[in-house]
N, C-alpha and C. Protein backbone atom coordinates (compact mmCIF):
# COMPACT_ATOMS: atom_id res chain seq x y z
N UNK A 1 0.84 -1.16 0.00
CA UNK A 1 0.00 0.00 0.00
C UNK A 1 0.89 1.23 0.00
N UNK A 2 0.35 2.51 -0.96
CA UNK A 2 1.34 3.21 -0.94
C UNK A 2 1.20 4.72 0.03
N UNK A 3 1.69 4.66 0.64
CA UNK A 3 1.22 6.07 2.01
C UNK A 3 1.75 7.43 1.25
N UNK A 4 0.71 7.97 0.14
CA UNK A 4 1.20 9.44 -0.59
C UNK A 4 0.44 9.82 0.40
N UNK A 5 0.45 11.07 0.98
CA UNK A 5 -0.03 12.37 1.29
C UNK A 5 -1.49 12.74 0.11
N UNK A 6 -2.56 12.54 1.66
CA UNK A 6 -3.70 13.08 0.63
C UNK A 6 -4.05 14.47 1.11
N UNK A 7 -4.39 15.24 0.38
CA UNK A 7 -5.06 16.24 0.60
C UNK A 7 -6.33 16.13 1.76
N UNK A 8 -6.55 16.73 2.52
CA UNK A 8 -8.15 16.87 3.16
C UNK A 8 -9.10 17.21 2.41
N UNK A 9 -10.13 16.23 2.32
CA UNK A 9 -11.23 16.78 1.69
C UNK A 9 -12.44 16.43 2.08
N UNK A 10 -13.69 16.90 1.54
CA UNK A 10 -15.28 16.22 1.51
C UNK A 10 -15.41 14.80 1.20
N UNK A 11 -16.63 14.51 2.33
CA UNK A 11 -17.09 13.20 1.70
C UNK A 11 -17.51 13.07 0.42
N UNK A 12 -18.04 14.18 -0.44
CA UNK A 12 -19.20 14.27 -1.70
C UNK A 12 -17.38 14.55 -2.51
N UNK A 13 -16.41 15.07 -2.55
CA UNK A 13 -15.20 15.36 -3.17
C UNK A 13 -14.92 13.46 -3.23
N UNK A 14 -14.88 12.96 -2.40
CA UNK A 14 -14.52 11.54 -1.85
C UNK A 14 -15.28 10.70 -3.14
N UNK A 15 -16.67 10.75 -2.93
CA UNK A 15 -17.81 10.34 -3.53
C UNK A 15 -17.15 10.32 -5.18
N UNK A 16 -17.34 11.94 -5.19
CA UNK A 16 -16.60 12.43 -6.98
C UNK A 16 -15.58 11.65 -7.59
N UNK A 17 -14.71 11.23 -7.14
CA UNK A 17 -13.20 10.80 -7.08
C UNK A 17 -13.60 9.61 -7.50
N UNK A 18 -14.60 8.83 -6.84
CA UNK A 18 -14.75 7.54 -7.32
C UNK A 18 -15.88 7.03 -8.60
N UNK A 19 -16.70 8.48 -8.61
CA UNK A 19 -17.17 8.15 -10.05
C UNK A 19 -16.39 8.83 -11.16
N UNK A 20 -15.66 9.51 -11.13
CA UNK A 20 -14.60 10.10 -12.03
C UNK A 20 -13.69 9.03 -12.38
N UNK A 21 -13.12 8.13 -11.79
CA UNK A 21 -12.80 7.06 -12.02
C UNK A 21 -13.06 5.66 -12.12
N UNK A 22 -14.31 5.68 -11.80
CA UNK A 22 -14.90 4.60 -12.00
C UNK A 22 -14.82 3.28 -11.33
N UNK A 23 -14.45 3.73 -9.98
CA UNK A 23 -13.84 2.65 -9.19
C UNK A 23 -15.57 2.55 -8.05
N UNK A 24 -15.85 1.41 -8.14
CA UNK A 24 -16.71 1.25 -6.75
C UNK A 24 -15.87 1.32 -5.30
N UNK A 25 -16.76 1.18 -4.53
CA UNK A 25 -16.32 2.04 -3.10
C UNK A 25 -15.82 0.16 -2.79
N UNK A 26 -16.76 -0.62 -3.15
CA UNK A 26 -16.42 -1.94 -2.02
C UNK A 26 -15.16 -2.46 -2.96
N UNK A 27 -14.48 -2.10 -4.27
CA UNK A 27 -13.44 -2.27 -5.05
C UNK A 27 -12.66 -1.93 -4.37
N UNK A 28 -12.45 -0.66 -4.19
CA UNK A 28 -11.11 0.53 -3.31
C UNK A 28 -10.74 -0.35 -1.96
N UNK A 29 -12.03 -0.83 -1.73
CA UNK A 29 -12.03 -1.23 0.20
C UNK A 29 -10.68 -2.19 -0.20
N UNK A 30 -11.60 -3.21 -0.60
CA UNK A 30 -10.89 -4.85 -0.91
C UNK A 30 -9.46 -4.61 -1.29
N UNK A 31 -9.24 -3.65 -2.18
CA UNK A 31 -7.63 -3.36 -2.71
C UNK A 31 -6.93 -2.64 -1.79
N UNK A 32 -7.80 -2.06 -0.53
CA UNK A 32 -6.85 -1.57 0.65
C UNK A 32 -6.70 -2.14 2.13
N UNK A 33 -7.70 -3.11 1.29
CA UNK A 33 -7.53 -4.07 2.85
C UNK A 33 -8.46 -3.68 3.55
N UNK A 34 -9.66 -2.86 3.48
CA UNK A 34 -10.02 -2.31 4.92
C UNK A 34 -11.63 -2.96 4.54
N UNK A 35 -12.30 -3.17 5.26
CA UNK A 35 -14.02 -3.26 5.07
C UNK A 35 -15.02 -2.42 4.92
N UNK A 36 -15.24 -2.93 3.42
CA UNK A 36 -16.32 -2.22 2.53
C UNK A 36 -17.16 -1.57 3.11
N UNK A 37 -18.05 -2.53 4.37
CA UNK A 37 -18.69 -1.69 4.87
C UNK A 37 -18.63 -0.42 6.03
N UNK A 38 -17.95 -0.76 6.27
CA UNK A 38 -16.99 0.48 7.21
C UNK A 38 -17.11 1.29 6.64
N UNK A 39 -16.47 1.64 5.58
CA UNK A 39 -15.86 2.18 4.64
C UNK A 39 -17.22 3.53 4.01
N UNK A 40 -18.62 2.20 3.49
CA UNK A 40 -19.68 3.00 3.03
C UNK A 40 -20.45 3.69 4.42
N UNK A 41 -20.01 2.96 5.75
CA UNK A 41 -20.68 3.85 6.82
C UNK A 41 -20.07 4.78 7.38
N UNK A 42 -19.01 5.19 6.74
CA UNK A 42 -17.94 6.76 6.98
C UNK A 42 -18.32 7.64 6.40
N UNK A 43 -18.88 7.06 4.85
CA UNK A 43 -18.97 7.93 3.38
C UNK A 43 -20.49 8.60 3.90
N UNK A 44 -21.65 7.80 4.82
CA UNK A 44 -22.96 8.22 4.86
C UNK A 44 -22.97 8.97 5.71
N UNK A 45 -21.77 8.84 6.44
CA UNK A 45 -21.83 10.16 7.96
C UNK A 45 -22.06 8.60 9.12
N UNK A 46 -22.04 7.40 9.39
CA UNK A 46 -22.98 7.03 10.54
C UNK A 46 -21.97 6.44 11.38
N UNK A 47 -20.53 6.53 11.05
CA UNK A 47 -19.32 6.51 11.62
C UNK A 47 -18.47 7.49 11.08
N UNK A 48 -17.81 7.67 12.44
CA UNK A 48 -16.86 9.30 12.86
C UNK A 48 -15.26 8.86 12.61
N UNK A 49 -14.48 7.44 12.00
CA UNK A 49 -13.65 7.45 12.09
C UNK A 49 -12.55 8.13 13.04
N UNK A 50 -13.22 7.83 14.31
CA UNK A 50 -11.77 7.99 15.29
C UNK A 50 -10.81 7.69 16.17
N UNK A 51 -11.09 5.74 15.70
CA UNK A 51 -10.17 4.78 16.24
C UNK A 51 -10.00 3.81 15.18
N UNK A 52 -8.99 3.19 15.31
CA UNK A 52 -8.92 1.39 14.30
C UNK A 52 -9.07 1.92 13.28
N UNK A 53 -10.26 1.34 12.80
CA UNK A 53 -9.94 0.69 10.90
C UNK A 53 -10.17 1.74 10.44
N UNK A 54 -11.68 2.28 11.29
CA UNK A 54 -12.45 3.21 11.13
C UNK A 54 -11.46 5.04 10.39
N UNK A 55 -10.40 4.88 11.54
CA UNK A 55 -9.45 5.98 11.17
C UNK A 55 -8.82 5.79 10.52
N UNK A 56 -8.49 4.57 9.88
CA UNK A 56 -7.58 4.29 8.79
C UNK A 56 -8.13 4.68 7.70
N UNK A 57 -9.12 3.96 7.54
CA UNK A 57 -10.05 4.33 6.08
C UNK A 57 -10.13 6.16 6.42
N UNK A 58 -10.81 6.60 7.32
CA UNK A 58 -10.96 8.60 6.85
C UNK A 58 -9.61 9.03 6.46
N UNK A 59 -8.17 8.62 6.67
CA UNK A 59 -7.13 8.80 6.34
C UNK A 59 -6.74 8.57 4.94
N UNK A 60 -6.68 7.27 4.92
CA UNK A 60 -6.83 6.78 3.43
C UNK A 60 -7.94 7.34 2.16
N UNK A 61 -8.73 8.17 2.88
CA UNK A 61 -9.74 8.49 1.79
C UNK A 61 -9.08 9.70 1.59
N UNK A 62 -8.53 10.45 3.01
CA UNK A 62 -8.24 12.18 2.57
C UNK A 62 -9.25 12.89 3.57
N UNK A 63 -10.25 12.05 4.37
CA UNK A 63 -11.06 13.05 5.14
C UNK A 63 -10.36 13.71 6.26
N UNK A 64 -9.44 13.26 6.75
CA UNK A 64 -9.02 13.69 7.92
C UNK A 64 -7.55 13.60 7.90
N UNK A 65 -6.24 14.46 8.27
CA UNK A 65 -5.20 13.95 8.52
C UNK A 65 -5.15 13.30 9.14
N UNK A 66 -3.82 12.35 9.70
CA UNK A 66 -3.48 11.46 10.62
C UNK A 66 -2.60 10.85 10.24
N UNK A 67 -1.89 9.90 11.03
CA UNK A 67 -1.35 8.81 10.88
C UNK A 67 -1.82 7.57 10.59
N UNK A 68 -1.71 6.51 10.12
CA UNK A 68 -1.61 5.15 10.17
C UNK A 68 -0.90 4.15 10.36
N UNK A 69 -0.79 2.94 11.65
CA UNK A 69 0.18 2.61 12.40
C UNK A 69 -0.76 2.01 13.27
N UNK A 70 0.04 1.31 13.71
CA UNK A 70 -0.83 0.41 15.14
C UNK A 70 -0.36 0.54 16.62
N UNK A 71 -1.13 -0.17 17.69
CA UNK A 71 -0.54 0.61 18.64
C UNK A 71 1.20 0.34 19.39
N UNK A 72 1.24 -0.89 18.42
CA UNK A 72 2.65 -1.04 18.88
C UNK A 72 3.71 -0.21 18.69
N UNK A 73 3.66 0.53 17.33
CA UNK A 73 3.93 1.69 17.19
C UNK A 73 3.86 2.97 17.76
N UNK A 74 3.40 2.99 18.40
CA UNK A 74 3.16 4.25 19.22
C UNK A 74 3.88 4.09 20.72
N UNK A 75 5.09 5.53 20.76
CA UNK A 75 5.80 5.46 21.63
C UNK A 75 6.07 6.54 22.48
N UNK A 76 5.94 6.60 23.37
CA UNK A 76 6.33 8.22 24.47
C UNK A 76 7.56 7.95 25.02
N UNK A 77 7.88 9.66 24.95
CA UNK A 77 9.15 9.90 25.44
C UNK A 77 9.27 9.20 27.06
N UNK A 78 8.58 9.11 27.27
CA UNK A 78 8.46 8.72 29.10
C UNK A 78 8.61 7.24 29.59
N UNK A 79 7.88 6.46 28.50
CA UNK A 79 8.31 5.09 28.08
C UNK A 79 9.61 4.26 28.01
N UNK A 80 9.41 3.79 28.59
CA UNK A 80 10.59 2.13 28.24
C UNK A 80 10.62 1.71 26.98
N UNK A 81 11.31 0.96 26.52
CA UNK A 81 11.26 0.20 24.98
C UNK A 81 10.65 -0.86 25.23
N UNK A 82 11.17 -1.35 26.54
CA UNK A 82 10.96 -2.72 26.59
C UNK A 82 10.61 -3.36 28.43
N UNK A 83 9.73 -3.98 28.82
CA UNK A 83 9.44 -4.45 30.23
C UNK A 83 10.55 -4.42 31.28
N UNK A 84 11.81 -5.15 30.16
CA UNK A 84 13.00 -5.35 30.86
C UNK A 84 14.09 -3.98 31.30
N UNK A 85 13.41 -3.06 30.66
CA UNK A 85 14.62 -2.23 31.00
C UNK A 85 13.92 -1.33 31.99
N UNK A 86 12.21 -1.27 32.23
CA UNK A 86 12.03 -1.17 33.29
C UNK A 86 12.20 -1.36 34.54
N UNK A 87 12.42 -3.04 34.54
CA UNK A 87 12.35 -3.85 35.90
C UNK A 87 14.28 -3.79 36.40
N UNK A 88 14.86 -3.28 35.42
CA UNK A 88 16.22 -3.04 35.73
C UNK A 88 16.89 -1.82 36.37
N UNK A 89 15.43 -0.59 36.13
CA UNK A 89 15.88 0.55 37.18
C UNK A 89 15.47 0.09 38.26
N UNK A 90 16.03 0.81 39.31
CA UNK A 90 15.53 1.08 40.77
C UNK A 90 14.79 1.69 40.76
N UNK A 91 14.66 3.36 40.03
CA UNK A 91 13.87 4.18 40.54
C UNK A 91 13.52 4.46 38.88
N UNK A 92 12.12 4.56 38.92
CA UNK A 92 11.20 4.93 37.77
C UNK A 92 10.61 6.71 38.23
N UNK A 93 10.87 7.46 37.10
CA UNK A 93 10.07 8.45 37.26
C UNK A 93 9.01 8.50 36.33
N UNK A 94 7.96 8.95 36.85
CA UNK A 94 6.57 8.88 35.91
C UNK A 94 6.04 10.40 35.86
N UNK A 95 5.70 10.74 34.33
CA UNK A 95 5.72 12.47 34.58
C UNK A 95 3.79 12.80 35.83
N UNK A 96 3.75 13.44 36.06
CA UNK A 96 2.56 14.37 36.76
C UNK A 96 1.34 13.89 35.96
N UNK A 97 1.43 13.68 34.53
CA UNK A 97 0.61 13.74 33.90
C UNK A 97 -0.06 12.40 33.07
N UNK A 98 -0.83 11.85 32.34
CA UNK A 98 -1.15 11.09 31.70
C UNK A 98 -1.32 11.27 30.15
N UNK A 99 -0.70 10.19 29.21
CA UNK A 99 -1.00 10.68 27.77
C UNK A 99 -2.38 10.31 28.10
């Protein structure tokens, strides 16, 4: 899959795109991996894409910036890499705050 930079746009811009090219919506899904129907319940408004697949697809369409990545990927400065290099300090500092 190729991660270009989409522009932000409309669902009905979204819509356009795919009859301008002639691609059905449950075509696009299947060739990106994600589920069709997901996909057509983002395009109707009746999901907000703002976790999982859900945000993958508004990304992948262009509705919303973001990233795409899973949560293993996702890392804070405050964080360990790894269990072990936790249990190897003595003293852990944890900031005031919560991501």
């Amino acid at each position: 899959m190729m991660n270009n930079i989409v522009p932000v746009c409309t669902v009905e811009e979204v819509r356009e795109e795919f009859r301008r090219r002639g691609i059905s919506v449950s075509d696009w899904a299947r060739r990106q991996g994600v589920s069709a129907q997901l996909t057509y319940r983002i395009l109707a408004g009746r999901t907000l894409g703002l976790r999982g697949q859900s945000h993958e697809i508004c990304v992948l369409l262009g509705l919303k910036p973001g990233v795409i990545g899973s949560a293993n990927d996702l890392k804070f400065a405050h964080a360990r890499d790894t269990p072990q290099e936790a249990a190897e300090d003595t003293e852990v500092i944890r900031p005031a705050h919560t991501c």
